[in-house]
N, C-alpha and C. Protein backbone atom coordinates (compact mmCIF):
# COMPACT_ATOMS: atom_id res chain seq x y z
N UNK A 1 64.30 -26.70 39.91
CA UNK A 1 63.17 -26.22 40.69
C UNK A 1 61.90 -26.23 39.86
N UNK A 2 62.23 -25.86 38.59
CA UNK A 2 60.81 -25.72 37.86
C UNK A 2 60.40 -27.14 37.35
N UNK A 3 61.25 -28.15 37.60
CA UNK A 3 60.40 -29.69 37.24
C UNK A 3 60.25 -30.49 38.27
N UNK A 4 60.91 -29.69 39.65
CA UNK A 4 59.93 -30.32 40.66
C UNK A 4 58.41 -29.36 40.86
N UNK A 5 58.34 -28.36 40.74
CA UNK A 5 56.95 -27.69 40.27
C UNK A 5 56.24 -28.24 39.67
N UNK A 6 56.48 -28.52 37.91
CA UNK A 6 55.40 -29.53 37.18
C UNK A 6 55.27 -30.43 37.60
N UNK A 7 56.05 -31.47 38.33
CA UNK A 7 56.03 -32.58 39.26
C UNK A 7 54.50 -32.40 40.07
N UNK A 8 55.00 -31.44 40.96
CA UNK A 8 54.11 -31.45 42.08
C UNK A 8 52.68 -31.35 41.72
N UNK A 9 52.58 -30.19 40.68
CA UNK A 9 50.93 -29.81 39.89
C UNK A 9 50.36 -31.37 39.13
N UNK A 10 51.58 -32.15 38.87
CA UNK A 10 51.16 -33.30 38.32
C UNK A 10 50.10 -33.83 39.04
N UNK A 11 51.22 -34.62 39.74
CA UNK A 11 51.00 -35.42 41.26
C UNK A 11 49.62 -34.72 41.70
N UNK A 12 49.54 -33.14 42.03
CA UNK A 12 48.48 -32.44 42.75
C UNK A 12 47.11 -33.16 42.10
N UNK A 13 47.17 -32.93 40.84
CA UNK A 13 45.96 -32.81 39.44
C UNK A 13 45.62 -34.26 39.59
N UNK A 14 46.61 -35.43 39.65
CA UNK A 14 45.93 -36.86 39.37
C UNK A 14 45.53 -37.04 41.01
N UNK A 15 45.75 -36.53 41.93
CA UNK A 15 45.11 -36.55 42.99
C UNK A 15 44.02 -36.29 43.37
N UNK A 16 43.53 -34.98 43.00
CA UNK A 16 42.24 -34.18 42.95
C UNK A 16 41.42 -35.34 41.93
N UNK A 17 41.58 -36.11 41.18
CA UNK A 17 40.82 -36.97 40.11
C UNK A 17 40.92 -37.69 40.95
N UNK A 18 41.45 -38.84 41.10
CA UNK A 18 41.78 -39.73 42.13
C UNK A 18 40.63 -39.60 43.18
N UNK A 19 40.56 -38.41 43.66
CA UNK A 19 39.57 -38.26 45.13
C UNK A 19 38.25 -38.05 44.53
N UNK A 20 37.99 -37.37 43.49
CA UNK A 20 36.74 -37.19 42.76
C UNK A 20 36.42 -38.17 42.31
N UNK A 21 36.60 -38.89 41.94
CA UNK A 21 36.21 -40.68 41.21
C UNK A 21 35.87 -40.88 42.22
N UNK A 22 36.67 -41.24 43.30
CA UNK A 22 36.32 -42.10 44.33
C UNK A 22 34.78 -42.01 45.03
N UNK A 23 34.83 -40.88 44.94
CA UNK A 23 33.41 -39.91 45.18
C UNK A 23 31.84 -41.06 44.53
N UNK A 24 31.87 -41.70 43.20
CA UNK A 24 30.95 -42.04 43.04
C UNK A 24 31.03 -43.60 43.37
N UNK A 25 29.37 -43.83 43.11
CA UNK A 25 28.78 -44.90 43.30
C UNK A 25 29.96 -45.91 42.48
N UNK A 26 30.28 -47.48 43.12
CA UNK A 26 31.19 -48.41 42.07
C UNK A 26 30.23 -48.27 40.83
N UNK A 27 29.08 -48.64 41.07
CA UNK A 27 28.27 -49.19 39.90
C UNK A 27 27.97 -47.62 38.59
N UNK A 28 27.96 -46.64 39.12
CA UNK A 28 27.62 -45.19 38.19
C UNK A 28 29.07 -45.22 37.84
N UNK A 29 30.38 -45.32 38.67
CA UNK A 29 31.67 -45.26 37.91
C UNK A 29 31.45 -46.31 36.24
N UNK A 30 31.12 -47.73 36.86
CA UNK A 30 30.97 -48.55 36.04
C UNK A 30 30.93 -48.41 34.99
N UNK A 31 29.33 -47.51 35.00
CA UNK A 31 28.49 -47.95 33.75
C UNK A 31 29.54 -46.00 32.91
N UNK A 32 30.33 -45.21 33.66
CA UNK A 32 31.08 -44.75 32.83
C UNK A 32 32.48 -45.04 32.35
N UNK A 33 32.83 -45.90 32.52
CA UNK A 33 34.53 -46.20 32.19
C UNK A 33 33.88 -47.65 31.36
N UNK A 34 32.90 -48.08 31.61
CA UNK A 34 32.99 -49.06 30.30
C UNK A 34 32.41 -48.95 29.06
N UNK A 35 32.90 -49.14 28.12
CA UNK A 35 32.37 -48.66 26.77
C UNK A 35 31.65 -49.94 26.07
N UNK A 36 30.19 -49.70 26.56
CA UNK A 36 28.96 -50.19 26.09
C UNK A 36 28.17 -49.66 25.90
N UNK A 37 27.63 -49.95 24.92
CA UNK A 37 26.34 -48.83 24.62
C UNK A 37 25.50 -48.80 25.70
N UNK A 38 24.33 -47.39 25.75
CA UNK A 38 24.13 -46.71 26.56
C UNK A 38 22.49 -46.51 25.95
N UNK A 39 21.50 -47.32 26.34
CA UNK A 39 20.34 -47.45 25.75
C UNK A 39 19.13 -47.12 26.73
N UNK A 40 18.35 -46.30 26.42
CA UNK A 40 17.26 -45.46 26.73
C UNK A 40 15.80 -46.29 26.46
N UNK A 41 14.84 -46.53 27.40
CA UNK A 41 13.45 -46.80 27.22
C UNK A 41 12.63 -45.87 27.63
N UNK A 42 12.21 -44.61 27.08
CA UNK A 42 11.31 -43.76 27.33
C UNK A 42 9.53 -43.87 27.07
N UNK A 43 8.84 -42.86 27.94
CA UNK A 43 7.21 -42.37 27.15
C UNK A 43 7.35 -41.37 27.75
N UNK A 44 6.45 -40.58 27.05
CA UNK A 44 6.14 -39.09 27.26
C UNK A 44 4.74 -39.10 27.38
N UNK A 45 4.42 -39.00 28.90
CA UNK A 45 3.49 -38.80 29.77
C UNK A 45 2.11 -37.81 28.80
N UNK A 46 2.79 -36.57 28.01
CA UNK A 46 2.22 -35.87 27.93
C UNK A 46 1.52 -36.60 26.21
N UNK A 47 2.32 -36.59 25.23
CA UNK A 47 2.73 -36.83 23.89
C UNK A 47 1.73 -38.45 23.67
N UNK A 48 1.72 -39.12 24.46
CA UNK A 48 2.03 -40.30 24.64
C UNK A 48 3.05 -41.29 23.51
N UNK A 49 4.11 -40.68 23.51
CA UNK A 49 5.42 -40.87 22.35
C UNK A 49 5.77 -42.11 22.84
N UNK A 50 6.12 -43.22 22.66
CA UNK A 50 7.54 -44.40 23.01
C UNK A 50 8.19 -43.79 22.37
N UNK A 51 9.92 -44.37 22.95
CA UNK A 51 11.00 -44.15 22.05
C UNK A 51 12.09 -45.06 22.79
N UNK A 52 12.56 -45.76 22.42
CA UNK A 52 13.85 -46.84 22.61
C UNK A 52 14.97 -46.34 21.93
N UNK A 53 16.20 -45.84 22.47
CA UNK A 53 16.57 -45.28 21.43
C UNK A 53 18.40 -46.13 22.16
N UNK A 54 19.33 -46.44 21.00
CA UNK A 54 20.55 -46.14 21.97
C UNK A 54 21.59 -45.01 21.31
N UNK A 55 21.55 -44.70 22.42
CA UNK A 55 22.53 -42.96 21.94
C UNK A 55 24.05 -42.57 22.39
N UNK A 56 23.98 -43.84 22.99
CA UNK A 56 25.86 -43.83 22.74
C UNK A 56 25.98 -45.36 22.76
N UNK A 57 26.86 -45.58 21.51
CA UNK A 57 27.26 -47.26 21.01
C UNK A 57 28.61 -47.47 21.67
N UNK A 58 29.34 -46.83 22.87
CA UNK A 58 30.19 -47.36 23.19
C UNK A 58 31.51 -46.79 23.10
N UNK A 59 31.30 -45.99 21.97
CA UNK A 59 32.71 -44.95 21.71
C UNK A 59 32.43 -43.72 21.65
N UNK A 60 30.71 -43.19 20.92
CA UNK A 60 30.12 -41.87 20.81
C UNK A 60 28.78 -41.88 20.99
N UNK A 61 28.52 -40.31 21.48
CA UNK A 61 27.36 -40.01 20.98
C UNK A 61 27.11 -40.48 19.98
N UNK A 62 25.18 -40.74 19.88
CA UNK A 62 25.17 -41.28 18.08
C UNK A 62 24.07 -39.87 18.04
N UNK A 63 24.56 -38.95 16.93
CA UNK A 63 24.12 -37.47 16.43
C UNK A 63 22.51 -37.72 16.15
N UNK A 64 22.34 -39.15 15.11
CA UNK A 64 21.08 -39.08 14.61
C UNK A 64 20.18 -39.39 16.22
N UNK A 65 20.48 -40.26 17.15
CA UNK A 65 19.62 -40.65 17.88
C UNK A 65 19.48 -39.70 19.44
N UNK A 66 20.47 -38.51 18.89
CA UNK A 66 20.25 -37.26 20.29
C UNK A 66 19.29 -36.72 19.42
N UNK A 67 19.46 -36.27 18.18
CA UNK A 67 18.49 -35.74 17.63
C UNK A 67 16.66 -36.27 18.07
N UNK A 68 16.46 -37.59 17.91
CA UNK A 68 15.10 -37.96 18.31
C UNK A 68 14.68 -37.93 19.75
N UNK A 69 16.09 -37.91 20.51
CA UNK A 69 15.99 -37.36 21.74
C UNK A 69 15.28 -35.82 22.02
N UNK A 70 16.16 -35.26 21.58
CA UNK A 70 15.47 -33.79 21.96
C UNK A 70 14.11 -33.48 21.04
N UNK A 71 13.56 -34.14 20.25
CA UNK A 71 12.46 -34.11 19.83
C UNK A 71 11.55 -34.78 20.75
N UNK A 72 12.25 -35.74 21.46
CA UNK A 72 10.81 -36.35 22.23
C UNK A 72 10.91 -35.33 23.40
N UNK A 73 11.67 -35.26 23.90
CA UNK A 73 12.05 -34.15 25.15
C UNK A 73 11.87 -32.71 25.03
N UNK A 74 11.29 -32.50 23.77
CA UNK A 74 10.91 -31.09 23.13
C UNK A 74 9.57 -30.41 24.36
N UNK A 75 9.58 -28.97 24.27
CA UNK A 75 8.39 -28.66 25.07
C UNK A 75 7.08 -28.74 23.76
N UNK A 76 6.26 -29.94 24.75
CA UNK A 76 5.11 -30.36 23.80
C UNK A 76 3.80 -28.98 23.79
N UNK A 77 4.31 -27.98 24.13
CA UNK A 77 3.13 -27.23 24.47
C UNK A 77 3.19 -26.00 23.39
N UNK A 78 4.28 -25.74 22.62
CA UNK A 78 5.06 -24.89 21.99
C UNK A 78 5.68 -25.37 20.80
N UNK A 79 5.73 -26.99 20.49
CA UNK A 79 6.59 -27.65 19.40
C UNK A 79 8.00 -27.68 19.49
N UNK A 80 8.45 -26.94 20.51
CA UNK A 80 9.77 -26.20 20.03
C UNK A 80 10.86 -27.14 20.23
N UNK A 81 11.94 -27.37 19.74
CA UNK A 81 13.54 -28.53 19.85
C UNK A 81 14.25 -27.63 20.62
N UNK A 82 14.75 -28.24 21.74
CA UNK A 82 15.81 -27.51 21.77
C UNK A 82 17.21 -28.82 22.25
N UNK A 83 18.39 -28.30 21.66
CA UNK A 83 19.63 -29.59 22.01
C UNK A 83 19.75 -29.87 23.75
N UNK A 84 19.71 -30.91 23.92
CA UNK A 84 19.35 -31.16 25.53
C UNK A 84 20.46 -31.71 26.16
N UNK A 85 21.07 -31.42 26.69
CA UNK A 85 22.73 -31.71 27.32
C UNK A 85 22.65 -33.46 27.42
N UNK A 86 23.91 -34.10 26.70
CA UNK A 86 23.45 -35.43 26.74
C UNK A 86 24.00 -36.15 28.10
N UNK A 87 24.93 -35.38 29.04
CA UNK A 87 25.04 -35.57 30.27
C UNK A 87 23.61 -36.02 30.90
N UNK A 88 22.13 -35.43 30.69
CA UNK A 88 20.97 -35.73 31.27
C UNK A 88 21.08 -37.32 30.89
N UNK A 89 20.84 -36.92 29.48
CA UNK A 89 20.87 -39.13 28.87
C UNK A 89 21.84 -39.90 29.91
N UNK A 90 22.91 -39.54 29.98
CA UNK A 90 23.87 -40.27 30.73
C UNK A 90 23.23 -40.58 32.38
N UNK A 91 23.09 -40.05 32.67
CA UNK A 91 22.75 -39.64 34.32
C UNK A 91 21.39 -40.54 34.37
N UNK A 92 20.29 -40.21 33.43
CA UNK A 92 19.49 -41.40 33.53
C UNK A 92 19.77 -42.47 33.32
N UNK A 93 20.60 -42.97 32.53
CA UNK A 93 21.14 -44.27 32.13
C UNK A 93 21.70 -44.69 33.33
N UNK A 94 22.99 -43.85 34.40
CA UNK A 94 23.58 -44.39 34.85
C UNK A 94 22.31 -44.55 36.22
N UNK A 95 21.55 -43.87 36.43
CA UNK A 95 20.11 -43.96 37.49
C UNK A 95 19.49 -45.58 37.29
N UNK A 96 19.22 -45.94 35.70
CA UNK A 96 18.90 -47.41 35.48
C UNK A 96 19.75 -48.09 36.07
N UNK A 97 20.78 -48.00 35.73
CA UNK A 97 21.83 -49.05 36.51
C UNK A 97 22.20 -49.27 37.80
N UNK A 98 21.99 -48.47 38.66
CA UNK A 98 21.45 -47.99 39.85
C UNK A 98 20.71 -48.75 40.30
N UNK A 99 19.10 -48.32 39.56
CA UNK A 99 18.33 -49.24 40.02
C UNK A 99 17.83 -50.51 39.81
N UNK A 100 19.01 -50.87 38.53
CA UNK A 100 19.25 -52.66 38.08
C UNK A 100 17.87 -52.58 37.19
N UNK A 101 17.27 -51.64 36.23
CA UNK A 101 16.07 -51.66 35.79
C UNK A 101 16.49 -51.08 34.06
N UNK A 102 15.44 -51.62 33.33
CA UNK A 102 15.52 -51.16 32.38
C UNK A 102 13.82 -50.62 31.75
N UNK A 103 13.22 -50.90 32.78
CA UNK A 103 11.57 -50.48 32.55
C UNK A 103 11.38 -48.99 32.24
N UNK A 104 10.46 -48.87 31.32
CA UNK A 104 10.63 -47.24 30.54
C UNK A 104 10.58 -46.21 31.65
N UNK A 105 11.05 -45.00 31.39
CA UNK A 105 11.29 -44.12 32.39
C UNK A 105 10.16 -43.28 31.06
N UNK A 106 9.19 -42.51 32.43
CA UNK A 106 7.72 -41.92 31.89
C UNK A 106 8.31 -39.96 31.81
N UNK A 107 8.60 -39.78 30.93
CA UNK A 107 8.57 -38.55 31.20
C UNK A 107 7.82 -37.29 31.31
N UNK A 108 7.85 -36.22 32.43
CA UNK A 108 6.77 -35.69 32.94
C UNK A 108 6.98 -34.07 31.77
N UNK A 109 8.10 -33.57 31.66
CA UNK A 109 8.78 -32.16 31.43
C UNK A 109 10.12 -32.97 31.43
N UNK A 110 10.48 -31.90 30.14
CA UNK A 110 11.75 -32.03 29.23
C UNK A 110 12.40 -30.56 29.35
N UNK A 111 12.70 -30.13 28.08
CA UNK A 111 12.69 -28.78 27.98
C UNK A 111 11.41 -27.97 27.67
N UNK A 112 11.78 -26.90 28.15
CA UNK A 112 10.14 -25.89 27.96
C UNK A 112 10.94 -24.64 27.48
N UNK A 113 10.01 -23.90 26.98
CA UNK A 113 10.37 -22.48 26.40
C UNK A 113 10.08 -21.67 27.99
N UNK A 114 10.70 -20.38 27.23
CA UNK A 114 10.27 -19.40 28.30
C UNK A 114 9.16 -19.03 29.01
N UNK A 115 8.41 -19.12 27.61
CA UNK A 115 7.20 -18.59 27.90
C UNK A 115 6.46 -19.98 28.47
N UNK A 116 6.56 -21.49 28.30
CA UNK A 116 5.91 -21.98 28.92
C UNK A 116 6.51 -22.46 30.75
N UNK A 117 7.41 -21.70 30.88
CA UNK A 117 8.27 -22.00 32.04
C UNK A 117 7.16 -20.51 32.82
N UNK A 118 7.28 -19.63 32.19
CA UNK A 118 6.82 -18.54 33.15
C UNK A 118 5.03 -18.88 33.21
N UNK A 119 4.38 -19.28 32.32
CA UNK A 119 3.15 -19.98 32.75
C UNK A 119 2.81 -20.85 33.79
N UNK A 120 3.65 -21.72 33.67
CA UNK A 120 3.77 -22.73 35.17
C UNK A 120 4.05 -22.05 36.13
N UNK A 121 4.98 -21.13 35.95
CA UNK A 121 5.08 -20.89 37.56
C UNK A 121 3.90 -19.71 38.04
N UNK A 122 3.43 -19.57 37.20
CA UNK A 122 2.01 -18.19 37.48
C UNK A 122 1.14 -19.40 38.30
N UNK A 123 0.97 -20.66 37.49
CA UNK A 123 -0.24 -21.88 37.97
C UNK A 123 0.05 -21.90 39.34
N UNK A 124 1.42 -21.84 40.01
CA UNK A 124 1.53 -22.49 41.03
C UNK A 124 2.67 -22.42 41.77
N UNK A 125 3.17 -22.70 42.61
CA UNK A 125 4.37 -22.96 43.14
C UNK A 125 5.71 -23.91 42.75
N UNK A 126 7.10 -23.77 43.05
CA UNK A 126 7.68 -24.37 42.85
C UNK A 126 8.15 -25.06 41.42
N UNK A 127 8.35 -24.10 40.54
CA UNK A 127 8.77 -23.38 39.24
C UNK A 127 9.59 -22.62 39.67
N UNK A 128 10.91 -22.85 39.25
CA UNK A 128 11.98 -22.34 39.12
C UNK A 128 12.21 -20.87 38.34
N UNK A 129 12.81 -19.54 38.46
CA UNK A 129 12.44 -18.61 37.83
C UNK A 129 13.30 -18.77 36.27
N UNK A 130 14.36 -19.04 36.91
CA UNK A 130 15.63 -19.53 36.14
C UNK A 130 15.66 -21.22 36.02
N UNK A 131 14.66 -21.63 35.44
CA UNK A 131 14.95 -23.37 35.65
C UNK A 131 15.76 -23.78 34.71
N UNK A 132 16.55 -25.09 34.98
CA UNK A 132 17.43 -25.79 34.06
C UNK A 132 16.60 -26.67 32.88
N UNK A 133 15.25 -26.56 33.11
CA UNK A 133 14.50 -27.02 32.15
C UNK A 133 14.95 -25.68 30.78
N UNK A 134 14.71 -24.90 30.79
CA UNK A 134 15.01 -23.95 29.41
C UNK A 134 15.84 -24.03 29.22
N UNK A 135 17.10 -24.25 29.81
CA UNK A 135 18.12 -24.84 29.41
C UNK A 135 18.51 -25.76 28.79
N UNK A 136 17.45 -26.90 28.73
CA UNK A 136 17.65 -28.37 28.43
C UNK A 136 18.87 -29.20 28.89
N UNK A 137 18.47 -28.93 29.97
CA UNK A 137 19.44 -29.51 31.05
C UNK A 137 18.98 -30.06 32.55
N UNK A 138 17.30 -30.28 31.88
CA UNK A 138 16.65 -30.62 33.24
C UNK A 138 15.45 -32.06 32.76
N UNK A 139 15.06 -32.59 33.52
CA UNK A 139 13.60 -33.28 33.56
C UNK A 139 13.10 -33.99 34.78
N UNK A 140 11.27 -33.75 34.29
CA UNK A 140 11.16 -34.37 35.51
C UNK A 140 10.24 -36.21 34.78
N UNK A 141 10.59 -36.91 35.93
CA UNK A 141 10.30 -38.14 35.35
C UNK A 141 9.38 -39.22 36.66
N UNK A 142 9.51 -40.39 36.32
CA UNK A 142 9.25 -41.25 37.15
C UNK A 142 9.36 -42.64 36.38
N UNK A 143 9.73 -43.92 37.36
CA UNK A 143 10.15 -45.18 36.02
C UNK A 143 8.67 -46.00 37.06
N UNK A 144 8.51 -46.63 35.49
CA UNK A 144 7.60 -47.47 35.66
C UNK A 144 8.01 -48.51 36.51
N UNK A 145 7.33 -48.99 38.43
CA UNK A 145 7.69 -49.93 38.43
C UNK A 145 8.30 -50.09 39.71
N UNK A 146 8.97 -48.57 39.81
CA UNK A 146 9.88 -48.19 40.90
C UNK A 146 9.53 -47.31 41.60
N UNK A 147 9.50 -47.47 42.90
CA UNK A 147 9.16 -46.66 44.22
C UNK A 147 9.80 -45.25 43.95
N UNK A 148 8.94 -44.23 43.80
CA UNK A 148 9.52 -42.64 43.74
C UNK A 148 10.65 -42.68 44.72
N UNK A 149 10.46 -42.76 45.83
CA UNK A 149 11.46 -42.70 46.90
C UNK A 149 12.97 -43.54 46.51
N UNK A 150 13.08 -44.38 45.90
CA UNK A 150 14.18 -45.18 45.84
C UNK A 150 14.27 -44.36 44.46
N UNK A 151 13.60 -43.85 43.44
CA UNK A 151 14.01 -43.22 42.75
C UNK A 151 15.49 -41.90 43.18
N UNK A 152 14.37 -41.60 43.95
CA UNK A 152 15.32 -40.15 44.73
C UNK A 152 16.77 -40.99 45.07
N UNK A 153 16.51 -41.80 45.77
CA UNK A 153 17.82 -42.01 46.58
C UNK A 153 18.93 -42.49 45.74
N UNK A 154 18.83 -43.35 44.41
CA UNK A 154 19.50 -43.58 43.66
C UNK A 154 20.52 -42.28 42.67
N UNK A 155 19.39 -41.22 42.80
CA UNK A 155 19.45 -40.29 42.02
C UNK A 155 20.62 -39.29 42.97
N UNK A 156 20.68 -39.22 44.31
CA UNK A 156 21.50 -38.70 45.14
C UNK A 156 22.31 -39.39 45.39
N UNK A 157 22.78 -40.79 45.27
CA UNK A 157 23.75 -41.33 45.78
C UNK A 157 24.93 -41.15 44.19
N UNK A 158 24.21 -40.68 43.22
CA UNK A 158 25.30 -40.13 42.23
C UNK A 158 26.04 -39.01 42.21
N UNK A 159 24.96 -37.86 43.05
CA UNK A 159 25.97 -36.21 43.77
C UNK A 159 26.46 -35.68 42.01
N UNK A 160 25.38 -36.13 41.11
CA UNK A 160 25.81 -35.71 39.87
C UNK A 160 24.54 -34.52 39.24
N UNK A 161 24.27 -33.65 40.06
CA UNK A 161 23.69 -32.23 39.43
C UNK A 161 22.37 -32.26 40.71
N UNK A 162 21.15 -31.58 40.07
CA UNK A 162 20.23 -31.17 40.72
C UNK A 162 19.02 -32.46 41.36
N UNK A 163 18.49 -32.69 42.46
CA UNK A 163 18.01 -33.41 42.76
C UNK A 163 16.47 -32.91 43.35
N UNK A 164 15.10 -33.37 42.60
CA UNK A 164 14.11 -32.63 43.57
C UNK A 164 13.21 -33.70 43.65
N UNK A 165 12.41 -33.76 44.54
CA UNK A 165 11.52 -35.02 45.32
C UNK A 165 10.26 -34.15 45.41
N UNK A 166 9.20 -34.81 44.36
CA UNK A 166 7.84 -34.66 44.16
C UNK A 166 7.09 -35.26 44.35
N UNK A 167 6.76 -36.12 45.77
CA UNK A 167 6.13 -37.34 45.73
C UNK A 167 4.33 -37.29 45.64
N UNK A 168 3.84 -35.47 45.77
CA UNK A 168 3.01 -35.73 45.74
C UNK A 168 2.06 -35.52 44.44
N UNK A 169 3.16 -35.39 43.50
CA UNK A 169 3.02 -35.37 41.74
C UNK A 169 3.50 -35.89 41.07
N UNK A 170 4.05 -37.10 42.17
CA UNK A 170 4.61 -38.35 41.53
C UNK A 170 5.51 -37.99 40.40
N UNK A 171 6.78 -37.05 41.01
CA UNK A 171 7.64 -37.36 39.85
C UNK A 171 9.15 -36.80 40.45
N UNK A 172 9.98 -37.16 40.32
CA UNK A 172 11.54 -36.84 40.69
C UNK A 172 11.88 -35.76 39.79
N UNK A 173 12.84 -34.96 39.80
CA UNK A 173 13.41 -33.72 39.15
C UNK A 173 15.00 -34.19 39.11
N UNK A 174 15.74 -34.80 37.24
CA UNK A 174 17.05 -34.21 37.54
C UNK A 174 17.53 -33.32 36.55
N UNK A 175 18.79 -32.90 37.09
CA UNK A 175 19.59 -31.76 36.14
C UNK A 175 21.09 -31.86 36.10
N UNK A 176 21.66 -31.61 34.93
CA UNK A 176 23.13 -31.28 34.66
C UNK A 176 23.74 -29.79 35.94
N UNK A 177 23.15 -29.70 36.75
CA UNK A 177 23.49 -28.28 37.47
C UNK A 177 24.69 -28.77 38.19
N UNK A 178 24.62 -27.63 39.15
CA UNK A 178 25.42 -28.07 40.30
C UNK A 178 24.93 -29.25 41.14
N UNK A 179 25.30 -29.98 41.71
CA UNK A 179 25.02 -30.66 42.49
C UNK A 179 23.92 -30.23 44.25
N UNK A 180 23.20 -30.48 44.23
CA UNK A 180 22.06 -29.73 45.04
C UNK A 180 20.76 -30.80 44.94
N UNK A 181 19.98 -30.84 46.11
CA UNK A 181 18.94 -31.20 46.61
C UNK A 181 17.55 -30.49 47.18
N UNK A 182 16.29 -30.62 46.87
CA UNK A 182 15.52 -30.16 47.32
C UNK A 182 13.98 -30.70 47.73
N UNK A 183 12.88 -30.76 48.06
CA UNK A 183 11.85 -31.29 48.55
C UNK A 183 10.22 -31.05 48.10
């Protein structure tokens, strides 16, 4: 009885995976089950920084080149680093592939401190109280080249964290969160 039990939890567990894979895009599965490096063309809107960086060669993270990551993705208003979930790197990468592009993706907001998270939202609306930006687990962007709108849609047809549509500040919002949409 008890190894048709582990049986069944087996069977149950590669099922539940099984149905969750299936879940994504062929092409976002793709670009994760094959082990090729995983290369980034950024600017920072604000900084005016370039950075080309590749930050996973195929088998790992590469340590030195998350590092220049979260320095460019640093809140420029404050200096401050903070380690930035490299799931974000991934998710944009797999967004390029998506959109068959490799043209720099402009970044708007990276991580921010507290204190510059609670400033923004005094300026204005639609600042998160709790945003996944202090977390470093958020950004907002736009790629050179590409229709905001097809931005969005690429970015939802992955159902891989937070999704927000800024078209009239020209810039998309993603995040490592839960999976969620907004306007």
């Amino acid at each position: 009885m008890a190894n048709f039990d582990s049986h069944r939890r087996r069977l149950l567990l590669l099922g539940g995976a099984a149905a969750g894979l299936s879940l994504l895009p062929g092409s976002a599965l793709a670009s994760l089950s094959t082990s090729r490096p995983r290369i980034l063309t950024l600017s920072n809107m604000h900084t005016g920084e370039t950075l080309k960086t590749e930050f996973f060669n195929g088998k790992s993270y590469d340590k030195d080149e998350l590092a220049r990551l979260n320095h460019f993705f640093r809140d420029y208003r404050s200096n401050k680093v903070k380690n930035i979930d490299p799931h974000l790197f991934d998710q944009l990468y797999r967004l390029q592939t998506l959109l068959n592009t490799r043209k720099p993706v402009q970044l708007i907001s990276g991580y921010r401190t507290l204190a510059t998270n609670n400033m923004l939202r005094e300026s204005g609306p639609g600042v998160a109280k709790h945003s996944y930006h202090t977390k470093g687990q958020a950004m907002d962007f736009h790629i050179e080249g590409i229709a905001l709108s097809n931005v969005r849609k690429a970015a939802l047809s992955m159902r891989a964290g937070g999704v927000g549509y800024y078209p009239r500040s020209n810039f998309v919002h993603i995040d490592t969160g839960p999976a969620r949409h907004w306007s």
